[in-house]
C-alpha atoms as a PDB file:
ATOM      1  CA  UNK A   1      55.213   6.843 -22.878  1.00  0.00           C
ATOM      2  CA  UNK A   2      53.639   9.585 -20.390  1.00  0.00           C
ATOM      3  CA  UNK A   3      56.212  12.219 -18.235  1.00  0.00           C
ATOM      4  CA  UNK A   4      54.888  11.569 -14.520  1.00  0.00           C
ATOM      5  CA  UNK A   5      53.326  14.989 -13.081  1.00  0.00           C
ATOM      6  CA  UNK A   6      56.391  15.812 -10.675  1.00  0.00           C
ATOM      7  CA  UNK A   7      57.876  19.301  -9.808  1.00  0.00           C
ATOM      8  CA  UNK A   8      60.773  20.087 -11.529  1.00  0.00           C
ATOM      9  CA  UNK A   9      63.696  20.413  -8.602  1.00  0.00           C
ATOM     10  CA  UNK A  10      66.900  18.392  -8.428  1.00  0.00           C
ATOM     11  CA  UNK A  11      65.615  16.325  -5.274  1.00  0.00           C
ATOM     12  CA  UNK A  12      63.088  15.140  -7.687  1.00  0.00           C
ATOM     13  CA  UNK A  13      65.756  14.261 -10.126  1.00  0.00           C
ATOM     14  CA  UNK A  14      67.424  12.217  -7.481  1.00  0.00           C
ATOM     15  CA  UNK A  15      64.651  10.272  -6.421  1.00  0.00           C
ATOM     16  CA  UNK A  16      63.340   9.348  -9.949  1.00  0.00           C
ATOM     17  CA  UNK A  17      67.316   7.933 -10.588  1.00  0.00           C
ATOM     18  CA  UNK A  18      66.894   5.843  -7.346  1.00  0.00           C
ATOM     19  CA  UNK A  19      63.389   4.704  -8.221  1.00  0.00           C
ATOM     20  CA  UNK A  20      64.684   4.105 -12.172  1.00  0.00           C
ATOM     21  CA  UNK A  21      67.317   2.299 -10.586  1.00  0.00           C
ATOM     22  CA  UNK A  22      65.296   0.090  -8.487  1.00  0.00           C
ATOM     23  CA  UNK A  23      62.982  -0.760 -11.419  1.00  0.00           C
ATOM     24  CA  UNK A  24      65.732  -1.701 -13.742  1.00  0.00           C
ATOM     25  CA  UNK A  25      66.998  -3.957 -11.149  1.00  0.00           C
ATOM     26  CA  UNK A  26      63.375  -5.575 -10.486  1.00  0.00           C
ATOM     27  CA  UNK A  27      62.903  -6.295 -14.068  1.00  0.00           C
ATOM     28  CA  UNK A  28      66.127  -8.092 -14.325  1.00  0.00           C
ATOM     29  CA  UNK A  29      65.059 -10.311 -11.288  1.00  0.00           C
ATOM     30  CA  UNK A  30      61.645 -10.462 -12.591  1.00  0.00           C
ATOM     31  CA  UNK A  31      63.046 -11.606 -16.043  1.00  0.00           C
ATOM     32  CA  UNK A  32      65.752 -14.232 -14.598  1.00  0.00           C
ATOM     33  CA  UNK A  33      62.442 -15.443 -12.355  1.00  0.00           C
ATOM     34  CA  UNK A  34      60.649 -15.895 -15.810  1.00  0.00           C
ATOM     35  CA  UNK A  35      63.189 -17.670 -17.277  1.00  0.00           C
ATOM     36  CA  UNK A  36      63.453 -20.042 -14.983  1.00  0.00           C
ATOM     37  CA  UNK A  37      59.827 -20.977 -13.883  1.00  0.00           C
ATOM     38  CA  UNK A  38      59.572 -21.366 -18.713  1.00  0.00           C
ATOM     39  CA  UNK A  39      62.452 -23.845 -18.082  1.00  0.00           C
ATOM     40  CA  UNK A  40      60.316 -25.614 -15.195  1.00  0.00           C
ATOM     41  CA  UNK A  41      57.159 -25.394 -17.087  1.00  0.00           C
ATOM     42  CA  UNK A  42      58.819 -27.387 -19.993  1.00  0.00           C
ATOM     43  CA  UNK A  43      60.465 -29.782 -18.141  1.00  0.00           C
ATOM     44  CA  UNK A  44      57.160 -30.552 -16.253  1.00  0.00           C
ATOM     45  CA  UNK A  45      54.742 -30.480 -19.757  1.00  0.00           C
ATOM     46  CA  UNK A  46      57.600 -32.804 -21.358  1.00  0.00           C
ATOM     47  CA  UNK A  47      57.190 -35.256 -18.337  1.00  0.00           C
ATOM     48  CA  UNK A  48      53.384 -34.714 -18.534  1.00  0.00           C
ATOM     49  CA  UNK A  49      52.748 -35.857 -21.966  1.00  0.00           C
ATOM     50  CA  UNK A  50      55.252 -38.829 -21.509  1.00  0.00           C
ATOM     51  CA  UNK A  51      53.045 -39.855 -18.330  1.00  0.00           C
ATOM     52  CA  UNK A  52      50.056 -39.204 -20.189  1.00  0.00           C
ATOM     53  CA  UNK A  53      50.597 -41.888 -23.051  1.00  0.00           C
ATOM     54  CA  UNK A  54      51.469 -44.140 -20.815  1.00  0.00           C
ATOM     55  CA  UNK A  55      48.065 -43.764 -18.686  1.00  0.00           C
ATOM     56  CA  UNK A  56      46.588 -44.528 -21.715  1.00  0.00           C
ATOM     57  CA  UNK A  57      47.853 -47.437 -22.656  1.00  0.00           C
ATOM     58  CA  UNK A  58      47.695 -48.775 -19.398  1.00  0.00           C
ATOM     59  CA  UNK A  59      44.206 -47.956 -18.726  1.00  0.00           C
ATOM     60  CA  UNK A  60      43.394 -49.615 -22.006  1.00  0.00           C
ATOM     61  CA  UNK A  61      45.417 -52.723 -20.776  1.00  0.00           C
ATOM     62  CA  UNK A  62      43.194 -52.084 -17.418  1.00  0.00           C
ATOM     63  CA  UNK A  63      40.171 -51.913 -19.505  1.00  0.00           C
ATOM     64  CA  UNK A  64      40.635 -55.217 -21.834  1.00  0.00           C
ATOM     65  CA  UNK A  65      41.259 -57.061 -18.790  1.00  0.00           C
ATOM     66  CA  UNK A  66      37.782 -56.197 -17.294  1.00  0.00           C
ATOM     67  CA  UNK A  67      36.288 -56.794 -20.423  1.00  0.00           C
ATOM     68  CA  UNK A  68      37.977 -59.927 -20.267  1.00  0.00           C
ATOM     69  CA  UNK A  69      36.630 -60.720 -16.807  1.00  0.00           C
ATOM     70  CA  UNK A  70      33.065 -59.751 -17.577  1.00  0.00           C
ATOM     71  CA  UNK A  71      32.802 -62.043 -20.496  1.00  0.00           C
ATOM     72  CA  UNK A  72      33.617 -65.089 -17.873  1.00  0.00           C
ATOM     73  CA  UNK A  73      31.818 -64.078 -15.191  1.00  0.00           C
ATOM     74  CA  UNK A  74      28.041 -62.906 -14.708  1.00  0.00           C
ATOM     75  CA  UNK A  75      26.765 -59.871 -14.386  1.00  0.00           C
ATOM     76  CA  UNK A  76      25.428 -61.050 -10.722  1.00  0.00           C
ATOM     77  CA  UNK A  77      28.733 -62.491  -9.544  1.00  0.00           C
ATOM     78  CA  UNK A  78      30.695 -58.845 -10.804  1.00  0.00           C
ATOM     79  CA  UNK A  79      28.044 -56.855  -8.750  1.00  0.00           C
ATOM     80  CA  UNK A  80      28.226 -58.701  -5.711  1.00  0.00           C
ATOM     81  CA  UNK A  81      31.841 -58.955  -5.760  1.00  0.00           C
ATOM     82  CA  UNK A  82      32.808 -55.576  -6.090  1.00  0.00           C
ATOM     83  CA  UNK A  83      29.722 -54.074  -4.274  1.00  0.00           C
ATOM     84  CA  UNK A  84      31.455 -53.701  -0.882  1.00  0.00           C
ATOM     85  CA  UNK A  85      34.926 -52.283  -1.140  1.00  0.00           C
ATOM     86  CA  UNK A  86      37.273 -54.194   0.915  1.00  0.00           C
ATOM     87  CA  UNK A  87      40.261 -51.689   0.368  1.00  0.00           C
ATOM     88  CA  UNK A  88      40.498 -47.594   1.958  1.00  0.00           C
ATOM     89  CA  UNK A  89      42.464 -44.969   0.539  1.00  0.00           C
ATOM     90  CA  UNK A  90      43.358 -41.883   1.539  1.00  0.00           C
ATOM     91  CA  UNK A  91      44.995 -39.092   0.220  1.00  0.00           C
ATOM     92  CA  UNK A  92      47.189 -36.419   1.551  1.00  0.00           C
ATOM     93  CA  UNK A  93      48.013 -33.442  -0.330  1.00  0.00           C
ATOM     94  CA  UNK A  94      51.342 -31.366   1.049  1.00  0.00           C
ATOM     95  CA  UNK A  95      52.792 -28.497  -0.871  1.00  0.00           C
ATOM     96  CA  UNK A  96      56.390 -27.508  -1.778  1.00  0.00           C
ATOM     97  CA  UNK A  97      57.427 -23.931  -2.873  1.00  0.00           C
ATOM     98  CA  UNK A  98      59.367 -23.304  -6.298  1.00  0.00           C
ATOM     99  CA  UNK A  99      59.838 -19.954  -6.939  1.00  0.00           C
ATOM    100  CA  UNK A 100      57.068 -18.547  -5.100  1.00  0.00           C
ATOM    101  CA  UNK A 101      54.861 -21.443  -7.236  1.00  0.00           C
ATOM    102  CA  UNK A 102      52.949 -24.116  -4.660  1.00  0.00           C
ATOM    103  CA  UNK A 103      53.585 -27.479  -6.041  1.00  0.00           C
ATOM    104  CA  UNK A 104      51.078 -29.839  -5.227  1.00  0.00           C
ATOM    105  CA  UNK A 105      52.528 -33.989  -3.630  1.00  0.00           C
ATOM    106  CA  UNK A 106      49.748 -36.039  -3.659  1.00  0.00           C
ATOM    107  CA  UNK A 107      50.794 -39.139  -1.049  1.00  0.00           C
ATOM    108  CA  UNK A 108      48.319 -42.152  -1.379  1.00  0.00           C
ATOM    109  CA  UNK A 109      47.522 -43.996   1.432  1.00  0.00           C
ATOM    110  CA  UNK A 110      45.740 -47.587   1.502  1.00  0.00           C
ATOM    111  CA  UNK A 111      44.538 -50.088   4.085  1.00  0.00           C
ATOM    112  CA  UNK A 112      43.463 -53.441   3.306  1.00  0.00           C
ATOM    113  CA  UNK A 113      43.474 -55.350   0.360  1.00  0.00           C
ATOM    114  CA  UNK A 114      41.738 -55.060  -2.741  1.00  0.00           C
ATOM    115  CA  UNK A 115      41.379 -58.432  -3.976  1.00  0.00           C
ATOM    116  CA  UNK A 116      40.359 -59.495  -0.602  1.00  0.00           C
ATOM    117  CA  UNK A 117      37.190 -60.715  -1.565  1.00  0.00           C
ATOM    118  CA  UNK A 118      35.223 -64.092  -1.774  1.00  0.00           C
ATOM    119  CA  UNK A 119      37.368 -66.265  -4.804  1.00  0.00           C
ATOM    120  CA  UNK A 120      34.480 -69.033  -4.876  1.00  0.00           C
ATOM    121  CA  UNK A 121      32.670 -67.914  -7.493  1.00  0.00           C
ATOM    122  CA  UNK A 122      35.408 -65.472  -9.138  1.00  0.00           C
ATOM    123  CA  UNK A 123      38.359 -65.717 -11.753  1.00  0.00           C
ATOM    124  CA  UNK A 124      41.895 -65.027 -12.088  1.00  0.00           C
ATOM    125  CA  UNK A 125      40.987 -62.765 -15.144  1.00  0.00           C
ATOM    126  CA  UNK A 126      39.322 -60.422 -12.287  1.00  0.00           C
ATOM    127  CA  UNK A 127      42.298 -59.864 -10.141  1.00  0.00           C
ATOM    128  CA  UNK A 128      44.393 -59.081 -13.005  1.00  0.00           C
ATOM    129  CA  UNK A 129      42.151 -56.721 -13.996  1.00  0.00           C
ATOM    130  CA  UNK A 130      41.394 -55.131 -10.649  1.00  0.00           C
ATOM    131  CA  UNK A 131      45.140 -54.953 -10.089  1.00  0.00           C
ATOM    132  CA  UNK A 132      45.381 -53.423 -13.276  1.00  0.00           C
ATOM    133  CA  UNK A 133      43.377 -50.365 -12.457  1.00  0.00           C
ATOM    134  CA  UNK A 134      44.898 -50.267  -8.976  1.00  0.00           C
ATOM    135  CA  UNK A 135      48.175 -49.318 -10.552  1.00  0.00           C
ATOM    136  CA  UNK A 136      46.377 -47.293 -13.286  1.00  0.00           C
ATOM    137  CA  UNK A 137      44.747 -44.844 -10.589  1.00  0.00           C
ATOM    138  CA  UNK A 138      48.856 -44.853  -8.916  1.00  0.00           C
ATOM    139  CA  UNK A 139      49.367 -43.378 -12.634  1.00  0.00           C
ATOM    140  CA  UNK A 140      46.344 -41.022 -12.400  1.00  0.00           C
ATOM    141  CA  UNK A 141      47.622 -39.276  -8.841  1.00  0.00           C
ATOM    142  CA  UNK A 142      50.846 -38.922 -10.375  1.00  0.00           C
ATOM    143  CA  UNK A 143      49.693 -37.284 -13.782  1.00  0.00           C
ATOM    144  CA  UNK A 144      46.966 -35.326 -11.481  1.00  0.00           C
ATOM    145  CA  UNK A 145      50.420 -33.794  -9.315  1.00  0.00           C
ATOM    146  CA  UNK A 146      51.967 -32.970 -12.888  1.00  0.00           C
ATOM    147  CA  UNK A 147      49.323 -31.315 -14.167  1.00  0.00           C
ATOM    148  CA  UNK A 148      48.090 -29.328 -11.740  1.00  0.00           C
ATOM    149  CA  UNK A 149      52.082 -28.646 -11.001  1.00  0.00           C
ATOM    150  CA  UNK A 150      52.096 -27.219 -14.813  1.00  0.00           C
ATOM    151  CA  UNK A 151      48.636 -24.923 -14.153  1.00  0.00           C
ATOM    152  CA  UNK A 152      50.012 -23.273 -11.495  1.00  0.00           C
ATOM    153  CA  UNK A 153      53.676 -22.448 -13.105  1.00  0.00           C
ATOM    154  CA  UNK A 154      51.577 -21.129 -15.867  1.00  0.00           C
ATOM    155  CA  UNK A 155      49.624 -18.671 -13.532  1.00  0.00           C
ATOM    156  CA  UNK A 156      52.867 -17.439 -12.241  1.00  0.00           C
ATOM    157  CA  UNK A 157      54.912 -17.037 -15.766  1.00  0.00           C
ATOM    158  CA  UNK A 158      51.667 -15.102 -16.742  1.00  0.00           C
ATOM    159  CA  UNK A 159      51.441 -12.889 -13.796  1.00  0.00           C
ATOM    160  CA  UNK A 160      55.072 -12.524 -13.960  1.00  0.00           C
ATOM    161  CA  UNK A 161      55.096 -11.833 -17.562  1.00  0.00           C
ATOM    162  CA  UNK A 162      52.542  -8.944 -17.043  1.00  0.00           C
ATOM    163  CA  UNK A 163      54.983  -7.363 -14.374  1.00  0.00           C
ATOM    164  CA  UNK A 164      57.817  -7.614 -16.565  1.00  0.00           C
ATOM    165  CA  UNK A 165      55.702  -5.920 -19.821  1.00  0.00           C
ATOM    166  CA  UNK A 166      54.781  -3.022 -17.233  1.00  0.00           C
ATOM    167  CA  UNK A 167      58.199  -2.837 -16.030  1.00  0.00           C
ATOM    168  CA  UNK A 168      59.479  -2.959 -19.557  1.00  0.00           C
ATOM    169  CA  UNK A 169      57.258  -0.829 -21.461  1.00  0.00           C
ATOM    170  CA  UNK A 170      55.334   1.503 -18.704  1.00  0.00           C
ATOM    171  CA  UNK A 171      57.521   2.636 -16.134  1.00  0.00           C
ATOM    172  CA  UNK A 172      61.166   2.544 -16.641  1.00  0.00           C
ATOM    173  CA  UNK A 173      60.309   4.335 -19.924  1.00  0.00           C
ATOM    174  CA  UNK A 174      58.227   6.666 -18.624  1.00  0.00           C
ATOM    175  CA  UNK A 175      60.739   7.337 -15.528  1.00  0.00           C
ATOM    176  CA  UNK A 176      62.954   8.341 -18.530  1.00  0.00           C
ATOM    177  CA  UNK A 177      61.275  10.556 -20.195  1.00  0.00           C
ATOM    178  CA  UNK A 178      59.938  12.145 -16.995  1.00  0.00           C
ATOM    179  CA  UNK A 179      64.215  12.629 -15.803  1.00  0.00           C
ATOM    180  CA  UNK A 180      64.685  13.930 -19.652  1.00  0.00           C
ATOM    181  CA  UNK A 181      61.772  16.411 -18.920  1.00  0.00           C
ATOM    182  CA  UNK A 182      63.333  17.310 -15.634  1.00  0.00           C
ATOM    183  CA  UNK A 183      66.677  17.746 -17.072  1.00  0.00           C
ATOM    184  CA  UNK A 184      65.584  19.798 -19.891  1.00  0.00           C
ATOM    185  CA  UNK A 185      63.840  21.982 -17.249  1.00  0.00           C
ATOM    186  CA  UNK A 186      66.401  22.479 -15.229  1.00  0.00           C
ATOM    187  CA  UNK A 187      68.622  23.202 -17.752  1.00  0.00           C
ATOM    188  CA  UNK A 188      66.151  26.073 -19.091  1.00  0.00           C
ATOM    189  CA  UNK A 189      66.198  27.229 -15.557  1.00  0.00           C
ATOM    190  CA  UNK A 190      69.673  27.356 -15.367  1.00  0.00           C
ATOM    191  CA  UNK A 191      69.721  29.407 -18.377  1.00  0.00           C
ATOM    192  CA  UNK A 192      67.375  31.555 -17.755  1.00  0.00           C
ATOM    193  CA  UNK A 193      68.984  32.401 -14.099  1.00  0.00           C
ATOM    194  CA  UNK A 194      72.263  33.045 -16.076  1.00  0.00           C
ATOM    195  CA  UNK A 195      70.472  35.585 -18.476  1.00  0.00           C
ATOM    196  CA  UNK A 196      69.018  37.182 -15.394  1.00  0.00           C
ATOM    197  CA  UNK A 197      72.044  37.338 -13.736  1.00  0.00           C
ATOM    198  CA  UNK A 198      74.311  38.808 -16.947  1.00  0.00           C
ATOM    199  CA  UNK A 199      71.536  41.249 -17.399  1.00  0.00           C
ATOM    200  CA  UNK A 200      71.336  42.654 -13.693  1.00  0.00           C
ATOM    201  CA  UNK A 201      75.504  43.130 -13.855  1.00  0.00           C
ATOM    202  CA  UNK A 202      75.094  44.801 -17.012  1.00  0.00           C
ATOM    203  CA  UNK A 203      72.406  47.299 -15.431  1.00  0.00           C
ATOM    204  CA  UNK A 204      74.914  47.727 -12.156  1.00  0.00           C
ATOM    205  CA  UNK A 205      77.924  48.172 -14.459  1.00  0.00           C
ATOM    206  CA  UNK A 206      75.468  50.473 -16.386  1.00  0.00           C
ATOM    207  CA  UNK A 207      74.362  52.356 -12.929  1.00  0.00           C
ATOM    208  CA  UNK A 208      78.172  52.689 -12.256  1.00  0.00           C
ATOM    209  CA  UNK A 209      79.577  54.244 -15.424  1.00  0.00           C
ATOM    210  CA  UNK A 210      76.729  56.755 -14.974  1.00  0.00           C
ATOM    211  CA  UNK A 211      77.456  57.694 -10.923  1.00  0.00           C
ATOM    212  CA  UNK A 212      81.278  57.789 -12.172  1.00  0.00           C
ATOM    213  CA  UNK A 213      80.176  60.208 -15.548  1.00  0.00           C
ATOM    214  CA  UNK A 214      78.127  62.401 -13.425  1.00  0.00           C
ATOM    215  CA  UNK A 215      81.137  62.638 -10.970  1.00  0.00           C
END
């Protein structure tokens, strides 16, 4: 705790009460703000790790099935089948604000078709596997949104968290000890002016006793 270096008058009194008063009512705001982006950040790690595990086991699905394919075909036929893509993505990121946090949408857009490619000398087992990952790198976007969703909530509780701890334990306490200080001040002031006061009546009533006396 540290008393702020401020002049001891009543004006200065009045403006540390509004200022303590606006600080109390920031930290309140700023503590509702970090409750809600914790509840957010929950919800969104809980969905994460559900997504997750599923990505997993889908891109080991994705995996066997290429393994799958490879055994059947050769090494040549893979290479030349897959060596010129016949399918274009694109994808657009937009933003969305939640509680002054950017949340990333990741919208995927393809043209043409990825199996479209010369079935003479393929198998089955390829397409399956090919649509496999096609829906495993759907999962990926969506888990990449998430995640990056969850990084930047956690920037904001932290940065939020750090204005809430100075709030909390810098200024409104030192705004309180510095209107303490004041008070104390200007109570000692107030005293002292009434000891001044009492002292120069007593010399008057003093100076009068001694005019009436000598009369």
């Amino acid at each position: 705790m540290a008393i702020k270096n401020v002049t001891a008058t009543r004006m200065t009194m009045l403006g540390l009460k509004n200022q303590s008063r606006v600080a109390q009512r920031g930290h309140k705001l700023l503590k509702d703000k970090q409750d809600g982006l914790m509840q957010e950040f929950l919800a969104i790690i809980r969905k994460a790790k559900e997504l997750r595990v599923k990505v997993e086991e889908e891109l080991r699905k994705a995996n066997t099935a290429f393994l799958e394919a490879q055994a059947i075909l050769s090494k040549s036929v893979l290479q030349n089948t897959l060596s010129v893509p016949s399918q274009k993505l694109i994808l657009e990121v937009e933003t969305k604000n939640v509680m002054s946090v950017r949340i990333p949408k990741f919208k995927l857009h393809t043209s043409g078709n990825a199996l479209d490619y010369g079935l003479a000398q393929t198998r089955g087992e390829l397409d399956v596997a090919i649509q496999k990952f096609s829906h495993v790198f759907e999962m990926l976007l969506e888990l990449a949104e998430i995640e990056k969703s969850a990084e930047n909530l956690a920037f904001e509780i932290e940065k939020t968290r750090r204005r809430v701890n100075a709030l909390e334990h810098r200024l409104i306490p030192d705004l309180k000890d510095t209107l303490k200080f004041i008070g104390m001040k200007l109570a000692e002031t107030e005293r002292s002016s009434i000891i001044q006061v009492m002292v120069i009546k007593n010399m008057i009533e003093k100076q009068e006793k001694m005019k009436q006396q000598h009369a």
